[in-house]
N, C-alpha and C. Protein backbone atom coordinates (compact mmCIF):
# COMPACT_ATOMS: atom_id res chain seq x y z
N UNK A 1 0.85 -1.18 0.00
CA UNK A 1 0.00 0.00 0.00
C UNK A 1 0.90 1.24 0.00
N UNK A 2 0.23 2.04 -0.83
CA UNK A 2 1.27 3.30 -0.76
C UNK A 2 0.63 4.38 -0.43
N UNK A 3 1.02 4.78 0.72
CA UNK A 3 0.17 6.40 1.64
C UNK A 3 0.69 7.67 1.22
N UNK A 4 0.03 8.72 0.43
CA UNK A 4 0.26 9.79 0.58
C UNK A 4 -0.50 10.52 1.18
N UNK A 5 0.09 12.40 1.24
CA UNK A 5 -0.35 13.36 2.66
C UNK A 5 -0.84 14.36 1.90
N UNK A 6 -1.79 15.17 1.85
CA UNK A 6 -2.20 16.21 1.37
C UNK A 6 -1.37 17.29 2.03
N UNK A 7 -0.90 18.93 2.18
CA UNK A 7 -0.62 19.31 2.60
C UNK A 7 -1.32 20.10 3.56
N UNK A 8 -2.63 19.86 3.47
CA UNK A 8 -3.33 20.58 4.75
C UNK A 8 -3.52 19.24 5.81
N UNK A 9 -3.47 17.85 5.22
CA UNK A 9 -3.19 16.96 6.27
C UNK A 9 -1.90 17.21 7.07
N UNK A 10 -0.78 17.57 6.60
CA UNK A 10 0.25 17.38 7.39
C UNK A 10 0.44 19.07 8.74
N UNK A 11 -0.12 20.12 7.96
CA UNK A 11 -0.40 20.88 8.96
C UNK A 11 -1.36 20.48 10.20
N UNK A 12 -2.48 19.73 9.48
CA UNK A 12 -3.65 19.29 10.75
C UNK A 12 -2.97 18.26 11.87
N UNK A 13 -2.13 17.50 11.18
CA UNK A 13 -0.97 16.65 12.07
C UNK A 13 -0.35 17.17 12.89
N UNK A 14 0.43 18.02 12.44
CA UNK A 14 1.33 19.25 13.30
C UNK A 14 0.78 20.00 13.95
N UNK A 15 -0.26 20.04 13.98
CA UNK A 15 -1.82 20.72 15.03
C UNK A 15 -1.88 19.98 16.23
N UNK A 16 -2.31 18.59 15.99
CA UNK A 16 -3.08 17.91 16.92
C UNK A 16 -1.51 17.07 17.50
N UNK A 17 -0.63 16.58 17.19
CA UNK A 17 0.73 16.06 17.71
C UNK A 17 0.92 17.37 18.68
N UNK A 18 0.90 18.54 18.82
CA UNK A 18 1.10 18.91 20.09
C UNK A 18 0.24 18.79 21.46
N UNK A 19 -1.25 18.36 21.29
CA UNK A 19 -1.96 18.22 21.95
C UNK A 19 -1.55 16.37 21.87
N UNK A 20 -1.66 15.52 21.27
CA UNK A 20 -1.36 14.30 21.29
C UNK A 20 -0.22 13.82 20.83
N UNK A 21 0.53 13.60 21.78
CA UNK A 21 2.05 13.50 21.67
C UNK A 21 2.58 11.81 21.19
N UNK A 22 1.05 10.70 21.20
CA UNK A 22 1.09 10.01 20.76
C UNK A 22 0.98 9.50 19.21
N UNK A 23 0.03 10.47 18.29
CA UNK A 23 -0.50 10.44 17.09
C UNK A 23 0.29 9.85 15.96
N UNK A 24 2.03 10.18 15.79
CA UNK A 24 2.43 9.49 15.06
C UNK A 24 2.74 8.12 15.27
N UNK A 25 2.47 7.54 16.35
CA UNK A 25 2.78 6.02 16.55
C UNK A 25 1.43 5.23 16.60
N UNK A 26 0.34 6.28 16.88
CA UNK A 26 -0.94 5.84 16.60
C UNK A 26 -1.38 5.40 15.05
N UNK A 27 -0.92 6.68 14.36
CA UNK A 27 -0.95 6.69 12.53
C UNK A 27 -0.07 5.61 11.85
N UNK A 28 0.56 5.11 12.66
CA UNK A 28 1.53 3.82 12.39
C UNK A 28 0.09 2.49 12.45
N UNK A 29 -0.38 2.32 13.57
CA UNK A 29 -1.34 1.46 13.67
C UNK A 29 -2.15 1.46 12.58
N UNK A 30 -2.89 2.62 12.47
CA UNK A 30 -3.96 2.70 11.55
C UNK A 30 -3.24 2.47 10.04
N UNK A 31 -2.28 2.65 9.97
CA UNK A 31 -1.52 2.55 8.67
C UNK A 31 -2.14 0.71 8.15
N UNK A 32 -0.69 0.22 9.20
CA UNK A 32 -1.40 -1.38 9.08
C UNK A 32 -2.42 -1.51 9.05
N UNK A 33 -3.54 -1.32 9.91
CA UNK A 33 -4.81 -1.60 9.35
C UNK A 33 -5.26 -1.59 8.44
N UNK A 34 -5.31 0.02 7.56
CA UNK A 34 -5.80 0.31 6.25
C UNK A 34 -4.79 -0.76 5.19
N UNK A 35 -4.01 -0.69 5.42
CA UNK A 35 -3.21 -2.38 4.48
C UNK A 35 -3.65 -3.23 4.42
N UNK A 36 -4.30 -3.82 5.44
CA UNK A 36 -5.38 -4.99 5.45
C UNK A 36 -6.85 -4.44 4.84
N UNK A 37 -7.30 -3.55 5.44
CA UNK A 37 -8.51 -3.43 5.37
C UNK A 37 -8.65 -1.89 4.67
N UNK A 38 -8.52 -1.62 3.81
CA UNK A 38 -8.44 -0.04 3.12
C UNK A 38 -10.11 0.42 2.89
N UNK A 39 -10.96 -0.04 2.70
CA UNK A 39 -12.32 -0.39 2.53
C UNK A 39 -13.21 0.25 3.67
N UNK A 40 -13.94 1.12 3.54
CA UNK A 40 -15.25 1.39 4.51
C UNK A 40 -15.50 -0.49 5.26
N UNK A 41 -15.55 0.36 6.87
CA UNK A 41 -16.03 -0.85 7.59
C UNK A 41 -16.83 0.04 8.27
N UNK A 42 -18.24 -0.33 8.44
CA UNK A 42 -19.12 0.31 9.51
C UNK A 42 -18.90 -0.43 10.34
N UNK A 43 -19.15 -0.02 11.54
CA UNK A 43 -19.69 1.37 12.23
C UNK A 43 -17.94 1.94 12.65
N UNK A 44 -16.73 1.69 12.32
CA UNK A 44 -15.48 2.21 12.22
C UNK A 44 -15.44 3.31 11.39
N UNK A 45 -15.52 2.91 10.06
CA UNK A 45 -15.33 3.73 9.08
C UNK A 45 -16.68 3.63 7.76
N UNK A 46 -16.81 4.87 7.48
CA UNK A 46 -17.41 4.68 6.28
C UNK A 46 -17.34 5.92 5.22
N UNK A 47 -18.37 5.27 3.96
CA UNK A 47 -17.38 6.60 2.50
C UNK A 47 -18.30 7.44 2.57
N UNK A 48 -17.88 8.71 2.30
CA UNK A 48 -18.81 9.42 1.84
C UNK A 48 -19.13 9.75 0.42
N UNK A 49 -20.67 9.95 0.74
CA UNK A 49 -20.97 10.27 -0.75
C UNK A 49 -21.79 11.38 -1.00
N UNK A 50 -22.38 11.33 -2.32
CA UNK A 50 -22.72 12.67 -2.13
C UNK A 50 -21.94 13.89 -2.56
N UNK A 51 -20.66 13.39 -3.32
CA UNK A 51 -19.24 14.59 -2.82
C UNK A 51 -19.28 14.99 -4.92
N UNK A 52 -20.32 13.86 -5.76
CA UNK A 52 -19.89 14.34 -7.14
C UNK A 52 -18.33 13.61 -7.59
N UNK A 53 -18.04 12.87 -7.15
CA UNK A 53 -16.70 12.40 -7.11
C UNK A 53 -16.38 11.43 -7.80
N UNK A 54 -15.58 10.73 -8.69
CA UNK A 54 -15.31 9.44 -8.85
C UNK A 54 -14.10 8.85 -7.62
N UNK A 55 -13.75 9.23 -7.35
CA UNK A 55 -12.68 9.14 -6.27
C UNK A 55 -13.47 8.58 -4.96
N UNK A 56 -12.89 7.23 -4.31
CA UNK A 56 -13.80 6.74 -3.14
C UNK A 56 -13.14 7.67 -1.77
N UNK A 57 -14.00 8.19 -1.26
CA UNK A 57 -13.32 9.16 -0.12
C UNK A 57 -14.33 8.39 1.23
N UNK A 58 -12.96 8.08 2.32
CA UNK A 58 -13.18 7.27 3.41
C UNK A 58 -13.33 8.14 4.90
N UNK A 59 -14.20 8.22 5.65
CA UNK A 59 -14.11 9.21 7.15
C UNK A 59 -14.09 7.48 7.83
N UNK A 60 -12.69 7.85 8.70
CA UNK A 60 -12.96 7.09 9.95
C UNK A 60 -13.13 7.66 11.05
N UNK A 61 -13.74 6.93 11.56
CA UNK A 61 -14.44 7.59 13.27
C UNK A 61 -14.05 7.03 14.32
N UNK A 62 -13.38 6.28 14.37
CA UNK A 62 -12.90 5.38 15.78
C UNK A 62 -11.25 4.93 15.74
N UNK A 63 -10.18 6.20 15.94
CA UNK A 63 -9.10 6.16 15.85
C UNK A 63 -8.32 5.63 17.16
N UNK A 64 -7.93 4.72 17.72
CA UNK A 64 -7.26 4.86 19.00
C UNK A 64 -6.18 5.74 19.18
N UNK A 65 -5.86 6.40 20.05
CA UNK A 65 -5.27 7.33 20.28
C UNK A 65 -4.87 7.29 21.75
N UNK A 66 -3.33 6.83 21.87
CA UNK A 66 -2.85 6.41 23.62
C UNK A 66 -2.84 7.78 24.52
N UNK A 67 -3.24 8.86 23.68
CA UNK A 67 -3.28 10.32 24.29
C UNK A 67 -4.09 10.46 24.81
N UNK A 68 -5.11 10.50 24.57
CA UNK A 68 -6.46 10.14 25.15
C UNK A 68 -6.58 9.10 26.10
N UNK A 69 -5.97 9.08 27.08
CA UNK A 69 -6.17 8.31 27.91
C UNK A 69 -7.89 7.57 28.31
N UNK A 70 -8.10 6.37 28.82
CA UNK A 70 -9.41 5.77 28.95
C UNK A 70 -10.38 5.84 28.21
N UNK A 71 -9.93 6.52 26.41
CA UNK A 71 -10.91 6.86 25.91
C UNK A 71 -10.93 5.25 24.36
N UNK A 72 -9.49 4.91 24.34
CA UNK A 72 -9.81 4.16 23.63
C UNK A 72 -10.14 4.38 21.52
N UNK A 73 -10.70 3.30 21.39
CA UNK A 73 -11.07 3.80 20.20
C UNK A 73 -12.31 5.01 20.03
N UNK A 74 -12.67 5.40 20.96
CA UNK A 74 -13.74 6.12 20.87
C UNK A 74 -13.42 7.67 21.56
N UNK A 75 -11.96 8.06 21.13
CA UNK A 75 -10.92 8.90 20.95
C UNK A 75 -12.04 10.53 21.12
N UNK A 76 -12.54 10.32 19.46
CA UNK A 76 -13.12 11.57 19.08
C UNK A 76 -11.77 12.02 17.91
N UNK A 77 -10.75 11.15 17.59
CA UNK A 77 -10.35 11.65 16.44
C UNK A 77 -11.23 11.08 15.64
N UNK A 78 -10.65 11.79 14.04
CA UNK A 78 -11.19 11.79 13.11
C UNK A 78 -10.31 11.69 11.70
N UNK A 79 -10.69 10.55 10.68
CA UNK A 79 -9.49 10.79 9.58
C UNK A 79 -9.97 10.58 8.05
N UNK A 80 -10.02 11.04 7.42
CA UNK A 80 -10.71 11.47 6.18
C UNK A 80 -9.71 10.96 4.81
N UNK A 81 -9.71 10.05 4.47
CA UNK A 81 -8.93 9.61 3.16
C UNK A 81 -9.34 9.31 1.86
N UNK A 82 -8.58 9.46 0.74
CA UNK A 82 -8.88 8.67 -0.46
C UNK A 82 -8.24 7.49 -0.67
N UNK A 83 -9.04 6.42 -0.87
CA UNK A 83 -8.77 5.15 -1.55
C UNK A 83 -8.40 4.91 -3.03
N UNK A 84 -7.55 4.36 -3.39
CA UNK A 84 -7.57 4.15 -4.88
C UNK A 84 -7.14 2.44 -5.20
N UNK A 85 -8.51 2.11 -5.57
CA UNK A 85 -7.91 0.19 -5.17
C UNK A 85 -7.36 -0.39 -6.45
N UNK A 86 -7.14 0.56 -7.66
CA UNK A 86 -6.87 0.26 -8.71
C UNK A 86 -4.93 0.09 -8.82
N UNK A 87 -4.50 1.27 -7.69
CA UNK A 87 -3.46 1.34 -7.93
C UNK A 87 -2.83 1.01 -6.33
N UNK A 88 -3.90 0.49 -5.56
CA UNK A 88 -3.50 0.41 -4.10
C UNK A 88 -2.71 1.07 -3.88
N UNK A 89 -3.44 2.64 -3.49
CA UNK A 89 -3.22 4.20 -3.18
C UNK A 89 -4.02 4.14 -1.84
N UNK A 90 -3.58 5.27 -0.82
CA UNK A 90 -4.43 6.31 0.12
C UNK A 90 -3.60 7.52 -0.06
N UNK A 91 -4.02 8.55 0.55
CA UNK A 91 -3.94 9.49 0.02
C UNK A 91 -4.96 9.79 1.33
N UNK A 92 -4.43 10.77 2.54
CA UNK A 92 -5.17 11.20 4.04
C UNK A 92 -5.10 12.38 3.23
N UNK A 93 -6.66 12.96 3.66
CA UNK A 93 -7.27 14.13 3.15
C UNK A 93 -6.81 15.21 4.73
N UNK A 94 -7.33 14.41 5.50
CA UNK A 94 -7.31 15.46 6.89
C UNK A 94 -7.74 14.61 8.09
N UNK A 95 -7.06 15.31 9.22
CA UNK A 95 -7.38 14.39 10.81
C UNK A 95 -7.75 15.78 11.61
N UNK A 96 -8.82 15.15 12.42
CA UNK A 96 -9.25 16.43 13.15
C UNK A 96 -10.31 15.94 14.53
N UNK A 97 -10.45 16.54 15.53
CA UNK A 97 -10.78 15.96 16.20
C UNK A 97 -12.04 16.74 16.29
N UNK A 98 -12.88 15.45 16.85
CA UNK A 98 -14.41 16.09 16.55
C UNK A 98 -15.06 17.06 17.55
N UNK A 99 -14.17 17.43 18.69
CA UNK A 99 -14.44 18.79 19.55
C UNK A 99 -14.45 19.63 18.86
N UNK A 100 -13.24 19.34 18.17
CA UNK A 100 -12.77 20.83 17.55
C UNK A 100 -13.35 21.17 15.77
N UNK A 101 -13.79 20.31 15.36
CA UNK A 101 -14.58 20.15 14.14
C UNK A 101 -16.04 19.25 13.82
N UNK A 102 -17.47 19.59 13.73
CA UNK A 102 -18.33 18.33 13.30
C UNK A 102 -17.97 17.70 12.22
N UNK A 103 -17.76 18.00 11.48
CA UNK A 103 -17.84 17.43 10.01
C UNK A 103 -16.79 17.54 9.06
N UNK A 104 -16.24 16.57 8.29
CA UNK A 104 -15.17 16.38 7.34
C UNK A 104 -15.13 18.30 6.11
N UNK A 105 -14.00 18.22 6.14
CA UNK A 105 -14.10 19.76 4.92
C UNK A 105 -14.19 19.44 3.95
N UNK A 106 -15.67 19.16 3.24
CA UNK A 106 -15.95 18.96 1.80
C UNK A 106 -15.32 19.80 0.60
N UNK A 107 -15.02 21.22 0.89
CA UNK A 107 -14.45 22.01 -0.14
C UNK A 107 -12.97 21.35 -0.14
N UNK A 108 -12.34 20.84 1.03
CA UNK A 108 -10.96 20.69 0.37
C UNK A 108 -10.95 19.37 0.22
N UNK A 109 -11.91 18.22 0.22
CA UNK A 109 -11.63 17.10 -0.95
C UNK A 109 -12.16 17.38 -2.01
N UNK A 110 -13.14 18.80 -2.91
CA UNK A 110 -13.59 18.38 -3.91
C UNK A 110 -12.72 19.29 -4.50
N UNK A 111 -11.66 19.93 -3.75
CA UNK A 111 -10.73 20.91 -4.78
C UNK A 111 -9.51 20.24 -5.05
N UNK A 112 -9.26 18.63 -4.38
CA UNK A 112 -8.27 17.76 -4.26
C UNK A 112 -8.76 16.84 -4.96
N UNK A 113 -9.67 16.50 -5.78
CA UNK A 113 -10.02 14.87 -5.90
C UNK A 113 -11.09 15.05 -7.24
N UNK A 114 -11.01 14.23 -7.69
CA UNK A 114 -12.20 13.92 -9.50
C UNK A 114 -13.37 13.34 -8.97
């Protein structure tokens, strides 16, 4: 599998790594996972649609995060990717935590993505 970073993902990284000092060893986990399982899994993850897109775009909702102490997978991060199973691609749109955001930023996957 080959992961690329949007560049407003890697600022949103450099956001939330100071508040969660765990996140890059967390994004290691989820990495492996999405290697196995790159695919919408409810009630974990699922695609959105709706976006006009040919591009499959993935929100996961249940990130573990060791920063979050006692919270588990049910963190309140948040991680927003494109799939491409043709060329077994991702491609992280954005991570954000859902205090601090409701909802995925539709303008910057449809100004990133077909």
């Amino acid at each position: 599998m080959i992961f690329d970073e949007l560049e407003e993902y890697k600022k949103d990284l450099k956001f939330l790594l100071k508040k969660y000092r765990t996140l890059n060893e967390d994004m290691t986990i989820v990495k492996q996972v999405l290697e196995t399982f790159p695919d919408e899994r409810p009630p974990f993850s699922y695609r959105i649609d709706n976006l006009g897109l040919k591009t499959v775009v993935i929100k996961v909702k249940k990130i573990a995060c060791k920063s979050l102490k006692g919270k588990g997978v049910n963190s309140g991060l948040r991680l927003v990717y494109a799939h491409y199973p043709e060329t077994n691609k991702i491609t992280f749109i954005e991570i954000y935590h859902k205090n601090d955001k409701e909802n995925a930023d539709i303008q910057r996957i449809q100004s990133n993505f077909e």
